[in-house]
PDB file of N, CA and C in Angstrom:
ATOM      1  N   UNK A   1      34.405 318.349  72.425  1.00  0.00           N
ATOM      2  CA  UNK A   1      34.954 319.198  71.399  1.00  0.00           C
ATOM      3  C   UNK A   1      36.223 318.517  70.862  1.00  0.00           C
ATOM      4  N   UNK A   2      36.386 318.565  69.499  1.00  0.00           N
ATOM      5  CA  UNK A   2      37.527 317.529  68.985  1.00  0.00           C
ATOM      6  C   UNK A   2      38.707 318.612  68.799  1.00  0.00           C
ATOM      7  N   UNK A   3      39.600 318.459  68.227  1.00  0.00           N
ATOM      8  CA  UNK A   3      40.939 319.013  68.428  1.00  0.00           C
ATOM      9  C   UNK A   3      40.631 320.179  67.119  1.00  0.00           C
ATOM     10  N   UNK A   4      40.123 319.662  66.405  1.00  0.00           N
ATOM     11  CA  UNK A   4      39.406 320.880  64.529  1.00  0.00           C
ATOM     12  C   UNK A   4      38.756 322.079  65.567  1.00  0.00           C
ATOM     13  N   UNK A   5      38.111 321.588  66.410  1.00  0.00           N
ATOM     14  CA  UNK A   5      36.904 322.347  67.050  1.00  0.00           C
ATOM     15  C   UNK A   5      37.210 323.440  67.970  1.00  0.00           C
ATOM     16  N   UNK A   6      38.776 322.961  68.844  1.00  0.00           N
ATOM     17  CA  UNK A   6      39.330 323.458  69.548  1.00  0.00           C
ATOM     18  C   UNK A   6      40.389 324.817  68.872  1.00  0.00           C
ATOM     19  N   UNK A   7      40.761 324.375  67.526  1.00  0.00           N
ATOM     20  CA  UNK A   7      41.752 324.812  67.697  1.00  0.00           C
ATOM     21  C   UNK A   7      41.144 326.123  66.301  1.00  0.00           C
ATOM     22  N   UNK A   8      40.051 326.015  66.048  1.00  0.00           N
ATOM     23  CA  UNK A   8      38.811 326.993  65.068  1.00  0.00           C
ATOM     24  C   UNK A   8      38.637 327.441  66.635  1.00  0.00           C
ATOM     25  N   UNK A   9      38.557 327.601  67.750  1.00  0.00           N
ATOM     26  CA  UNK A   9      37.779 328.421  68.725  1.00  0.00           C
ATOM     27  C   UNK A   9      38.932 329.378  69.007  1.00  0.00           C
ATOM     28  N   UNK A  10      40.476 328.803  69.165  1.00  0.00           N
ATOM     29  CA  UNK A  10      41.030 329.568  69.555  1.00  0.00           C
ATOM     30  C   UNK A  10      41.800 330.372  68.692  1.00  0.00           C
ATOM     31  N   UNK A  11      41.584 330.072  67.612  1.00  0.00           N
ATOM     32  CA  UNK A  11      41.836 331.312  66.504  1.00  0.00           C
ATOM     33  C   UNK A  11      41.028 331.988  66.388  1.00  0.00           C
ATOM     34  N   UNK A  12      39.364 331.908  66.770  1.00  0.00           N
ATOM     35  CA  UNK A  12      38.412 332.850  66.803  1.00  0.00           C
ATOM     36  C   UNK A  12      39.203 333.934  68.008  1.00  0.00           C
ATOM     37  N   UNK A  13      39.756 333.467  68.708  1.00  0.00           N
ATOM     38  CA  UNK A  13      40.495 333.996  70.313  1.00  0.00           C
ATOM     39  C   UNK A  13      41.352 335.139  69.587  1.00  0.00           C
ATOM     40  N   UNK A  14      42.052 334.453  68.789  1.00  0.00           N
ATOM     41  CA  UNK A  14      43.310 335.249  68.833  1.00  0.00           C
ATOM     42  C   UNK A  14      42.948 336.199  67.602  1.00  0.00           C
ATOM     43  N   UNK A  15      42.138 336.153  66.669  1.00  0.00           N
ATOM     44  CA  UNK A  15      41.568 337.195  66.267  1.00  0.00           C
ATOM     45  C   UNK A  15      40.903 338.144  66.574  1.00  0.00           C
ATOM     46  N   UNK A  16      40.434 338.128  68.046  1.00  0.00           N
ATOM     47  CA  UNK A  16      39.510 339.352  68.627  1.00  0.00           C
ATOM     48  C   UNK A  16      40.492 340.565  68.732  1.00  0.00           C
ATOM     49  N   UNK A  17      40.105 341.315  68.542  1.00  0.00           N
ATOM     50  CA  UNK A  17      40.883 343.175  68.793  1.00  0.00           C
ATOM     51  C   UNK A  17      40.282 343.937  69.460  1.00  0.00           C
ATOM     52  N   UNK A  18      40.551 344.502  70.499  1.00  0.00           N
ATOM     53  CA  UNK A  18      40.478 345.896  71.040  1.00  0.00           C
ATOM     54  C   UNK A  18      40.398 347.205  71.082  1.00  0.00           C
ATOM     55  N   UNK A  19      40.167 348.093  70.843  1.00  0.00           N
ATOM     56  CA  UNK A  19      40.091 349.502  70.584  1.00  0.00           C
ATOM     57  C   UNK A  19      39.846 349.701  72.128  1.00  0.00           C
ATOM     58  N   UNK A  20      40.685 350.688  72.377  1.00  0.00           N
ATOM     59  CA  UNK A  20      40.503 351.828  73.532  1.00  0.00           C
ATOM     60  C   UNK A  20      39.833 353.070  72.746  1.00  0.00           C
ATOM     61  N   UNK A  21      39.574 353.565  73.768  1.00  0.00           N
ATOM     62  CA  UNK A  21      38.712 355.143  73.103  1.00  0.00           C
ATOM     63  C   UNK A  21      39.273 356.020  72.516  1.00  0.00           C
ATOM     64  N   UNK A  22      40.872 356.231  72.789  1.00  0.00           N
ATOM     65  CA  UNK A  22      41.772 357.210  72.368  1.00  0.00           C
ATOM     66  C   UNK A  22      42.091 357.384  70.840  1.00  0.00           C
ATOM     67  N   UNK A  23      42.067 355.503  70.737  1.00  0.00           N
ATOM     68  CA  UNK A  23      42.069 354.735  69.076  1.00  0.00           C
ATOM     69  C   UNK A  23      40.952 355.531  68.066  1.00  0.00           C
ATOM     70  N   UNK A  24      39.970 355.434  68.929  1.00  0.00           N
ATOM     71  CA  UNK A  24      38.971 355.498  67.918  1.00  0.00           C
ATOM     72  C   UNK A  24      38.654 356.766  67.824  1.00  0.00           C
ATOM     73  N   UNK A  25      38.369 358.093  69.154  1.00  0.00           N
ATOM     74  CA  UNK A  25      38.178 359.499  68.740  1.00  0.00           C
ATOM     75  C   UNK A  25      39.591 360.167  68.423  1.00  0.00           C
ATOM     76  N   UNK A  26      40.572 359.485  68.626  1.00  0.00           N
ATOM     77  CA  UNK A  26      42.216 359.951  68.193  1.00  0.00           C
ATOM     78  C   UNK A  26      42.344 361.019  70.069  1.00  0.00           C
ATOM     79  N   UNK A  27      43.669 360.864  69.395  1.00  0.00           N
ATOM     80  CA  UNK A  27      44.240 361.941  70.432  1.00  0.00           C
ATOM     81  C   UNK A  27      45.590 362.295  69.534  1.00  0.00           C
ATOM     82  N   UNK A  28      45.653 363.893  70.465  1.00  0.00           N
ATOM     83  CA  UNK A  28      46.922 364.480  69.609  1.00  0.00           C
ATOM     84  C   UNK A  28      48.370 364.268  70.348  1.00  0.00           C
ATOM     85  N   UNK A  29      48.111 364.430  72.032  1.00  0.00           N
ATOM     86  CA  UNK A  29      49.084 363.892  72.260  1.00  0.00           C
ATOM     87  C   UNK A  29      49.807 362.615  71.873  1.00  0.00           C
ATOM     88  N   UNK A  30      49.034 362.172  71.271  1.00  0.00           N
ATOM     89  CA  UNK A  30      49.934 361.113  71.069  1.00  0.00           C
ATOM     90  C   UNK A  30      50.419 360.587  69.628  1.00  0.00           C
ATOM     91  N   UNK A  31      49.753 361.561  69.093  1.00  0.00           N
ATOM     92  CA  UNK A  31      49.670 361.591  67.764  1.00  0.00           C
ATOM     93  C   UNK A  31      48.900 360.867  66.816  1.00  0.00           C
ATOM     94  N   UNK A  32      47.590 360.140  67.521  1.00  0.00           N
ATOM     95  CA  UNK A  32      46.685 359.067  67.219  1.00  0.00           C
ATOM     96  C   UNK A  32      45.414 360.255  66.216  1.00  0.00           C
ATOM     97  N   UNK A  33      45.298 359.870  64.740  1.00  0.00           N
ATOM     98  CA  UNK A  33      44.386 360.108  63.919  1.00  0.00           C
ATOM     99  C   UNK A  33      43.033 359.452  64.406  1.00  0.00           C
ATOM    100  N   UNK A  34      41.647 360.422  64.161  1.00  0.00           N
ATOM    101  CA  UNK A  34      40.687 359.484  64.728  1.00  0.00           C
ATOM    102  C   UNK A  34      40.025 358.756  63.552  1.00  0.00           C
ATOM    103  N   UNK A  35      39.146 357.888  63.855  1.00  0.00           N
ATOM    104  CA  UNK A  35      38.744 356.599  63.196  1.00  0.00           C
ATOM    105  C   UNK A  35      37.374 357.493  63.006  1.00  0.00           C
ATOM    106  N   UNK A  36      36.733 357.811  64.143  1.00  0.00           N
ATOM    107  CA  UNK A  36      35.402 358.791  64.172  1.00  0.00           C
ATOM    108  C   UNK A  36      35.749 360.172  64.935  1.00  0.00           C
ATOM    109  N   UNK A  37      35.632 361.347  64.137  1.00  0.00           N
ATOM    110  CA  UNK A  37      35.707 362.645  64.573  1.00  0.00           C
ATOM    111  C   UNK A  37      34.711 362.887  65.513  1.00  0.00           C
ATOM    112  N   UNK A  38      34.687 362.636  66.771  1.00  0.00           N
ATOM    113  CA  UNK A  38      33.979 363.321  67.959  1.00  0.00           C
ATOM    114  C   UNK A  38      34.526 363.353  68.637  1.00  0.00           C
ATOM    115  N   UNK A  39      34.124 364.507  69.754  1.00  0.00           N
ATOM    116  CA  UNK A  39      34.596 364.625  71.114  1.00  0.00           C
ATOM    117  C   UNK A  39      34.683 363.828  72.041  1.00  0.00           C
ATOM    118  N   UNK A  40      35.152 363.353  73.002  1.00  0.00           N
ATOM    119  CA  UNK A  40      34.825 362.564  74.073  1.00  0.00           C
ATOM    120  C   UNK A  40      32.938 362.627  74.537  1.00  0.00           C
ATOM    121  N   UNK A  41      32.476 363.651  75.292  1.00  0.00           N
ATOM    122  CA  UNK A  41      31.477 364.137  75.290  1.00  0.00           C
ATOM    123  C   UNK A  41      30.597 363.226  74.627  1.00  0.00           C
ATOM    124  N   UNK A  42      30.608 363.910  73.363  1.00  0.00           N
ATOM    125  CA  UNK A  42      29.665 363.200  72.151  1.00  0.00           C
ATOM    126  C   UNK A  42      29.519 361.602  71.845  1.00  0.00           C
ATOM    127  N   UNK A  43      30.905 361.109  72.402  1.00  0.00           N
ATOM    128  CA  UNK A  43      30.789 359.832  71.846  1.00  0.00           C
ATOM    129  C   UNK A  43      30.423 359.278  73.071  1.00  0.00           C
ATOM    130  N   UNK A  44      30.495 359.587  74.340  1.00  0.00           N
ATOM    131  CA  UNK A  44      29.751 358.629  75.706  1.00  0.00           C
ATOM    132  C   UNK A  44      28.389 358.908  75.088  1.00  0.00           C
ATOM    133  N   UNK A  45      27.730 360.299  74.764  1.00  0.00           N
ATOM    134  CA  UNK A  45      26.338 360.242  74.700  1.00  0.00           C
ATOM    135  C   UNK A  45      26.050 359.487  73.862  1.00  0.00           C
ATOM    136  N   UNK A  46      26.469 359.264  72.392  1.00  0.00           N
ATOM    137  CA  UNK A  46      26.514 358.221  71.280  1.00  0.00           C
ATOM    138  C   UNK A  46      25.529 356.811  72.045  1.00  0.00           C
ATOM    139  N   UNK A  47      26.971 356.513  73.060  1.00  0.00           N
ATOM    140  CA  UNK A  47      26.662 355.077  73.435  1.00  0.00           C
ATOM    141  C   UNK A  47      25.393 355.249  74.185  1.00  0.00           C
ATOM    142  N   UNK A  48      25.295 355.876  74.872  1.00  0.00           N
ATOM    143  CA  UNK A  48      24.105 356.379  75.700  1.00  0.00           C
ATOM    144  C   UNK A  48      22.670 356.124  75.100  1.00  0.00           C
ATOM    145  N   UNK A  49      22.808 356.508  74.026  1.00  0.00           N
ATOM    146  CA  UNK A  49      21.523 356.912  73.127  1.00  0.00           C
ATOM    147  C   UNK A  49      21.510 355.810  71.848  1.00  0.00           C
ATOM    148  N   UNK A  50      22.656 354.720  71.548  1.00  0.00           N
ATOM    149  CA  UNK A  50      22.377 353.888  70.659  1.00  0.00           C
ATOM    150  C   UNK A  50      23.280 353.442  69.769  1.00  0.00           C
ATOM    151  N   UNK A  51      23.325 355.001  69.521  1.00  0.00           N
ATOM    152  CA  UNK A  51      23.993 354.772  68.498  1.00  0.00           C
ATOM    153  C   UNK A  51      25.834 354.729  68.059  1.00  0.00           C
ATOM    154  N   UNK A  52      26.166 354.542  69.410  1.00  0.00           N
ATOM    155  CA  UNK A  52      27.712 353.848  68.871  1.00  0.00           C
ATOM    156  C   UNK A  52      27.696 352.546  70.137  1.00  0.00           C
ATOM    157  N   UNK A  53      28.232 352.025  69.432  1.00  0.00           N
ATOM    158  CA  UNK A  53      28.761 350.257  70.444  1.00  0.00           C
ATOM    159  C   UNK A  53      29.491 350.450  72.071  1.00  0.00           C
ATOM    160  N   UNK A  54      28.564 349.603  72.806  1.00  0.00           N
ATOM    161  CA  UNK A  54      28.776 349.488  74.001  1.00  0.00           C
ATOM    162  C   UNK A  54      30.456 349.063  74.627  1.00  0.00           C
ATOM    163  N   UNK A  55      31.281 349.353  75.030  1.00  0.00           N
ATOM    164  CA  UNK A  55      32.010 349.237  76.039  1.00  0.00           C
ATOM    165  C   UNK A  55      32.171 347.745  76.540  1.00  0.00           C
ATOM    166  N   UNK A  56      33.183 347.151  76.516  1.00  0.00           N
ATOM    167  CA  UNK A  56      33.627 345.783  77.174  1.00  0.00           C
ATOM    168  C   UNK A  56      34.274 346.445  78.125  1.00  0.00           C
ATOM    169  N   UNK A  57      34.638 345.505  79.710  1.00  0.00           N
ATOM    170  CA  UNK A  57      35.365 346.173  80.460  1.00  0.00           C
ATOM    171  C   UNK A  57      35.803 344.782  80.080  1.00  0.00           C
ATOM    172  N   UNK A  58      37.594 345.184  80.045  1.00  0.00           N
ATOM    173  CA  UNK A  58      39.173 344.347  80.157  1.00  0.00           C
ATOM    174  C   UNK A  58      39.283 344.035  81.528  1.00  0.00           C
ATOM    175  N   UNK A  59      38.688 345.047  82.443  1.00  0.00           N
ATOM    176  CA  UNK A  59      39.381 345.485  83.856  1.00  0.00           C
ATOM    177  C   UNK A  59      38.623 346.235  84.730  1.00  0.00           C
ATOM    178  N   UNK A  60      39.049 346.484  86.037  1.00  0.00           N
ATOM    179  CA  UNK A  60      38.287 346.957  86.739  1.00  0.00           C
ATOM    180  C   UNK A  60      37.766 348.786  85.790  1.00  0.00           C
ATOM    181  N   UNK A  61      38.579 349.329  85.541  1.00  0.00           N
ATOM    182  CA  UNK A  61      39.164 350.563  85.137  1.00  0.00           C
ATOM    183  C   UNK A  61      39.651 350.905  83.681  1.00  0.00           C
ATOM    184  N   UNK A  62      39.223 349.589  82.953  1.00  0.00           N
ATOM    185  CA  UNK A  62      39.402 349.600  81.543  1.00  0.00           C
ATOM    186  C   UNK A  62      38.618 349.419  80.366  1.00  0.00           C
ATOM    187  N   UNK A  63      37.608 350.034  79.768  1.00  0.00           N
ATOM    188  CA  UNK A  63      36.724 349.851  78.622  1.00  0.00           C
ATOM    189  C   UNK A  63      36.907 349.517  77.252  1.00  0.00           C
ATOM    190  N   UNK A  64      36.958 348.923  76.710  1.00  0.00           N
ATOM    191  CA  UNK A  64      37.820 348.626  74.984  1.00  0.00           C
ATOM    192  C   UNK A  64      36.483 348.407  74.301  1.00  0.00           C
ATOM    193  N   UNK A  65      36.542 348.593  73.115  1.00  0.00           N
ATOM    194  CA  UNK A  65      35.313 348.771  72.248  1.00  0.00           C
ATOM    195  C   UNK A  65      35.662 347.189  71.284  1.00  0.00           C
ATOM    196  N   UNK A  66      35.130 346.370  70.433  1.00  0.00           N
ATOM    197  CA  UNK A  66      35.393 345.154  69.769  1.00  0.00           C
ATOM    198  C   UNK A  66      35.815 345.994  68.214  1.00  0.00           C
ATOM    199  N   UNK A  67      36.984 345.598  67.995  1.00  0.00           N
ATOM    200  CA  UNK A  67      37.388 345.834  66.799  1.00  0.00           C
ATOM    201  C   UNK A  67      36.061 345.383  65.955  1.00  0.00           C
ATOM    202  N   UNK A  68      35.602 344.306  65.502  1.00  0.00           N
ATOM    203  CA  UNK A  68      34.753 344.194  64.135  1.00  0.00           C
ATOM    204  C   UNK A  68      33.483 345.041  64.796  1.00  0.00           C
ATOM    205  N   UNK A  69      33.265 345.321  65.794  1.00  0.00           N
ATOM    206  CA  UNK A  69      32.158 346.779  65.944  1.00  0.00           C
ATOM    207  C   UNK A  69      32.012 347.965  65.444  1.00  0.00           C
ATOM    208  N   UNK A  70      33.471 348.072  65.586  1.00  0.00           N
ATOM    209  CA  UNK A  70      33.853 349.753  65.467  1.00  0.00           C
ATOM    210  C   UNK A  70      34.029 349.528  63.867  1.00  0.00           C
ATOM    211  N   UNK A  71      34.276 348.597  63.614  1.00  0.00           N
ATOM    212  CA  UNK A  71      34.458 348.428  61.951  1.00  0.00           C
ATOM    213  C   UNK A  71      33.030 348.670  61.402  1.00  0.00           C
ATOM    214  N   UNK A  72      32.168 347.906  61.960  1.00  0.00           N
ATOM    215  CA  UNK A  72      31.111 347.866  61.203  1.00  0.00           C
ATOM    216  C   UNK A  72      30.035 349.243  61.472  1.00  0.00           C
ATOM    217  N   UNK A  73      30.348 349.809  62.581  1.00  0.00           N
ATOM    218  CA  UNK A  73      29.909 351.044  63.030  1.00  0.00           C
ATOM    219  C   UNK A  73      30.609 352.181  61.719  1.00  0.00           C
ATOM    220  N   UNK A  74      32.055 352.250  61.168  1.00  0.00           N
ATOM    221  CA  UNK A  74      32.633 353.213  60.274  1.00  0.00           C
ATOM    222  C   UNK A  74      31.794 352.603  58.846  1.00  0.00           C
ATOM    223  N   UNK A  75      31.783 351.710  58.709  1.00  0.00           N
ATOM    224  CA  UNK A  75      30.923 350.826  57.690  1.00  0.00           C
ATOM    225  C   UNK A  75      29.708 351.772  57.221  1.00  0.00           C
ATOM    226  N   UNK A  76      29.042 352.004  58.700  1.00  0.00           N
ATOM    227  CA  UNK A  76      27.398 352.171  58.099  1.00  0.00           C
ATOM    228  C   UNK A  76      27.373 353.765  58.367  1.00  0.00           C
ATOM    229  N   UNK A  77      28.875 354.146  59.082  1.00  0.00           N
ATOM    230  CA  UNK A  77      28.724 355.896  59.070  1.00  0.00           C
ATOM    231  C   UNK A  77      28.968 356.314  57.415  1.00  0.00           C
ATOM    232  N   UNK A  78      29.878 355.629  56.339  1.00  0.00           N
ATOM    233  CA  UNK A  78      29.543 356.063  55.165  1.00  0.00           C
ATOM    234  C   UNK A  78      28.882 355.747  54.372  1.00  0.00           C
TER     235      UNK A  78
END
C-alpha cells in the first residue's frame, strides 16, 4: 500500500460516525430531539425484523449504529 493509499484509508477512518441509540430515538433528559420518532421497544423490534440497521458493538456493553446508515435509513423513511 503506497503512502496516497494509506493516507485515502485513514480518512475513510476518520470519517466514520457513531450514533448511540439515545441520538437517534432522542431522549428528553437530555434534551436530545429524535432523528426517528420511536420508542425504544419499537426500534429493537425494527432491527429484529429488518427493517432498521443492525448494531456495531464499540465495547463489551456498547452498541452504536453507523452514521451513513442511519442517514440512509431517514433517506428512504421519506
Amino acid at each position: 500500500m503506497d503512502v496516497l493509499q494509506r493516507a485515502l484509508a485513514m480518512d475513510d477512518l476518520e470519517n466514520l460516525r457513531y450514533l448511540r441509540i439515545y441520538e437517534i430515538i432522542g431522549c428528553r433528559k437530555r434534551g436530545i430531539k429524535p432523528l426517528i420518532p420511536v420508542g425504544r421497544t419499537t426500534w429493537w423490534k425494527g432491527i429484529k425484523s429488518g427493517k432498521y440497521p443492525k448494531p456495531v458493538m464499540l465495547s463489551d456493553r456498547t452498541k452504536a449504529w453507523r452514521y451513513d446508515k442511519i442517514e440512509l435509513l431517514l433517506k428512504s423513511l421519506n
